[in-house]
C-alpha atoms as a PDB file:
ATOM      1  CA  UNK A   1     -55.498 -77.765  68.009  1.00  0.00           C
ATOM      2  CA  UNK A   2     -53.918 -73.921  68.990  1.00  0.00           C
ATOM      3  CA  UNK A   3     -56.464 -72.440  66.208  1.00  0.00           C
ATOM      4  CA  UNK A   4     -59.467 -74.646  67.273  1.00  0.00           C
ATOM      5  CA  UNK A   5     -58.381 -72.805  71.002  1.00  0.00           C
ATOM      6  CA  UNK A   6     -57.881 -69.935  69.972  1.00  0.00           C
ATOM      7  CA  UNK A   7     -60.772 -69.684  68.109  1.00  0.00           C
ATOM      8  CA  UNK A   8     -63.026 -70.400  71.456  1.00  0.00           C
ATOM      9  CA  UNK A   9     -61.411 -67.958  73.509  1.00  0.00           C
ATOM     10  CA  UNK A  10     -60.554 -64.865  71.099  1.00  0.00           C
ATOM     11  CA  UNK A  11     -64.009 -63.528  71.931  1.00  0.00           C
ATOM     12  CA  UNK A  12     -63.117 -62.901  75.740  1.00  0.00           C
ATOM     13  CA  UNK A  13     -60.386 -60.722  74.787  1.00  0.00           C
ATOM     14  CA  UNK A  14     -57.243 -59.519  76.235  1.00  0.00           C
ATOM     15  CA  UNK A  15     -55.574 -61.678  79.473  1.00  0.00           C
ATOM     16  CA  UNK A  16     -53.654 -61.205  82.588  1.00  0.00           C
ATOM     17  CA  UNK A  17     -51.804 -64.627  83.813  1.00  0.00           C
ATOM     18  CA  UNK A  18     -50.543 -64.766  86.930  1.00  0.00           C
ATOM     19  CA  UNK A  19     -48.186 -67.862  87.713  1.00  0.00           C
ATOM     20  CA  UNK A  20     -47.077 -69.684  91.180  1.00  0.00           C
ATOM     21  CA  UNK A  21     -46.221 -73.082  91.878  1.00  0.00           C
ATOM     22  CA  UNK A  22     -49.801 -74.115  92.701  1.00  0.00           C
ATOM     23  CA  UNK A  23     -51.028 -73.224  89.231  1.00  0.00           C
ATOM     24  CA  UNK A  24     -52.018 -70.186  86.915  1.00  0.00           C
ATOM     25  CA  UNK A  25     -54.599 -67.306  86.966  1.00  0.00           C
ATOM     26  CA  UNK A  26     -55.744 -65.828  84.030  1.00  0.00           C
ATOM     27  CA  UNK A  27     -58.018 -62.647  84.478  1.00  0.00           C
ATOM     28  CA  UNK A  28     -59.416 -61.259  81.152  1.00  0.00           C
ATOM     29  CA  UNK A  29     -61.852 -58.710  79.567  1.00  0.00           C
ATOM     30  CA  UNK A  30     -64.912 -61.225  80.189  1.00  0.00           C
ATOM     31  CA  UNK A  31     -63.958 -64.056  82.121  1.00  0.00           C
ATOM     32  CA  UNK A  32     -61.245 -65.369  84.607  1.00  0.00           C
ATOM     33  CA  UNK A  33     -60.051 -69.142  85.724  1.00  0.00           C
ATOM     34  CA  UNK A  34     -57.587 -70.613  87.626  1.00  0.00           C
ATOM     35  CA  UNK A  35     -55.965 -74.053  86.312  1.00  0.00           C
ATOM     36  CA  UNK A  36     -53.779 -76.671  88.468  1.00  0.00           C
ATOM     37  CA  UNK A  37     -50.596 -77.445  87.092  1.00  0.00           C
ATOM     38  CA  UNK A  38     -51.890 -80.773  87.713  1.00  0.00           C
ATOM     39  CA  UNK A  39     -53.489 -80.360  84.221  1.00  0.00           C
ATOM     40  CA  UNK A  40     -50.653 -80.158  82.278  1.00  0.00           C
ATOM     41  CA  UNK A  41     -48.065 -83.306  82.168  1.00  0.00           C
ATOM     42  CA  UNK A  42     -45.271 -81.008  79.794  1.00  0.00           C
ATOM     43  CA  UNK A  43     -44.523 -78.094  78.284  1.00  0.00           C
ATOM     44  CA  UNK A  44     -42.232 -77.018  75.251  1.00  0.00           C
ATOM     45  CA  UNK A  45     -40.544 -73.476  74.857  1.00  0.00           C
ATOM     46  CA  UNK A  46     -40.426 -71.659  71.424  1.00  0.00           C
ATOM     47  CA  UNK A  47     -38.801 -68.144  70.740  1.00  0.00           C
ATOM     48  CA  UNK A  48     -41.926 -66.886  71.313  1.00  0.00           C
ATOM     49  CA  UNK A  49     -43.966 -69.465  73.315  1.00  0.00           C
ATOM     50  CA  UNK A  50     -44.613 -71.444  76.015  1.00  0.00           C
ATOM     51  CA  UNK A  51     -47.035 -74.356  75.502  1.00  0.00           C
ATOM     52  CA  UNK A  52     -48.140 -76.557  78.175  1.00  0.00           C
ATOM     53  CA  UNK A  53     -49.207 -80.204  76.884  1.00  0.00           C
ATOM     54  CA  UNK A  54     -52.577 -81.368  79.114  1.00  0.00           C
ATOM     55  CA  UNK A  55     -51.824 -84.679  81.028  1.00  0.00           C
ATOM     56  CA  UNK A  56     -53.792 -87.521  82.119  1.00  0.00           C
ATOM     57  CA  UNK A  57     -56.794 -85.740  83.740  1.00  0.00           C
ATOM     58  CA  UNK A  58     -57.057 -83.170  79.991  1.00  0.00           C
ATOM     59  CA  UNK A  59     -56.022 -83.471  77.177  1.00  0.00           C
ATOM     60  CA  UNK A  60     -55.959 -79.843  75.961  1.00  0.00           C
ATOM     61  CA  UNK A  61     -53.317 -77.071  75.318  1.00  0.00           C
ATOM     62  CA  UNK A  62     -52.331 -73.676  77.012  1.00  0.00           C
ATOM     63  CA  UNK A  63     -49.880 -71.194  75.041  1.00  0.00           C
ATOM     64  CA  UNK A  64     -48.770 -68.239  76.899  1.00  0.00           C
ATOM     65  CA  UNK A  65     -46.642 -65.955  74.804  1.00  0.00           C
ATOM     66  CA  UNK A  66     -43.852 -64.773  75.832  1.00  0.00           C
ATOM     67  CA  UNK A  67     -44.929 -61.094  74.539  1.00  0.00           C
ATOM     68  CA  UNK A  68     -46.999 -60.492  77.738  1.00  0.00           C
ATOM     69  CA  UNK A  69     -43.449 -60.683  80.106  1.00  0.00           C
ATOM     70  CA  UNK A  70     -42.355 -56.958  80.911  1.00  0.00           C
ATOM     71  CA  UNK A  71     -38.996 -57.818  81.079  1.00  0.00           C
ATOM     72  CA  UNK A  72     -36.322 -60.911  80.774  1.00  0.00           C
ATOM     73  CA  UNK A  73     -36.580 -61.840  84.548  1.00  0.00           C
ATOM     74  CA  UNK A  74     -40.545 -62.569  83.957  1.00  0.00           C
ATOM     75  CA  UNK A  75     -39.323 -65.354  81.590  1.00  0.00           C
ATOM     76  CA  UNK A  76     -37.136 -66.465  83.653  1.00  0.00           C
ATOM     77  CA  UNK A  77     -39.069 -66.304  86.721  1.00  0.00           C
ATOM     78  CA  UNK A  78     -42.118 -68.412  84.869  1.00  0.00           C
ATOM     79  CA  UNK A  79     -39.452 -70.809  83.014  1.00  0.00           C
ATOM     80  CA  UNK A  80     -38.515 -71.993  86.367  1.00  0.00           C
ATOM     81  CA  UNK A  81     -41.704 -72.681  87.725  1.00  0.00           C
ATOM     82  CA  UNK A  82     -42.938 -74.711  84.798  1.00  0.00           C
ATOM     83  CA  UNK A  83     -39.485 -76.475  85.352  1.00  0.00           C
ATOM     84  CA  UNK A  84     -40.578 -77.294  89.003  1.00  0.00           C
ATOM     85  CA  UNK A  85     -44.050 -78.189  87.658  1.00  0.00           C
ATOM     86  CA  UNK A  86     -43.911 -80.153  84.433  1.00  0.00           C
ATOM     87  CA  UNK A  87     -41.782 -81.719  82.590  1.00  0.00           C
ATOM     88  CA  UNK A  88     -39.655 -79.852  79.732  1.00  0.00           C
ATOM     89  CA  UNK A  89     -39.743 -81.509  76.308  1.00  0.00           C
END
């Protein structure tokens, strides 16, 4: 499912993600969107990763690598509002 994703939106190039607790903005090369945390039901944390898990209303996938943080406290800062958000599998 994260190739069959990534595959549709590697053509609009690099993103920006912006995170509160109402949801996410992502602002790219060629498009932008805003998504609800209401979308996602869970999310699971790699080394490298976070990946939210869609809920009832989607059933899709958002990774957001951990890569784009400029420092620790960005990690930090977003684990805790996914923690507030979803629920942590």
């Amino acid at each position: 499912m994260a190739r069959r994703m990534f595959s549709i939106v590697e053509p609009y190039g690099q993103y920006r993600m912006v995170a509160d607790d109402h949801g996410a903005v992502s602002t790219g090369e060629r498009v932008s969107f805003t998504v609800d945390w209401t979308v996602f039901r869970e999310y699971l944390e790699t080394p490298r990763l976070f990946v939210l898990l869609g809920g009832d209303r989607a059933a899709g996938v958002a990774v957001l690598p951990k890569r784009g943080a400029q420092d620790r406290g960005d990690i930090d800062r977003l684990r805790a509002i996914l923690d507030r958000n979803l629920k942590r599998l």
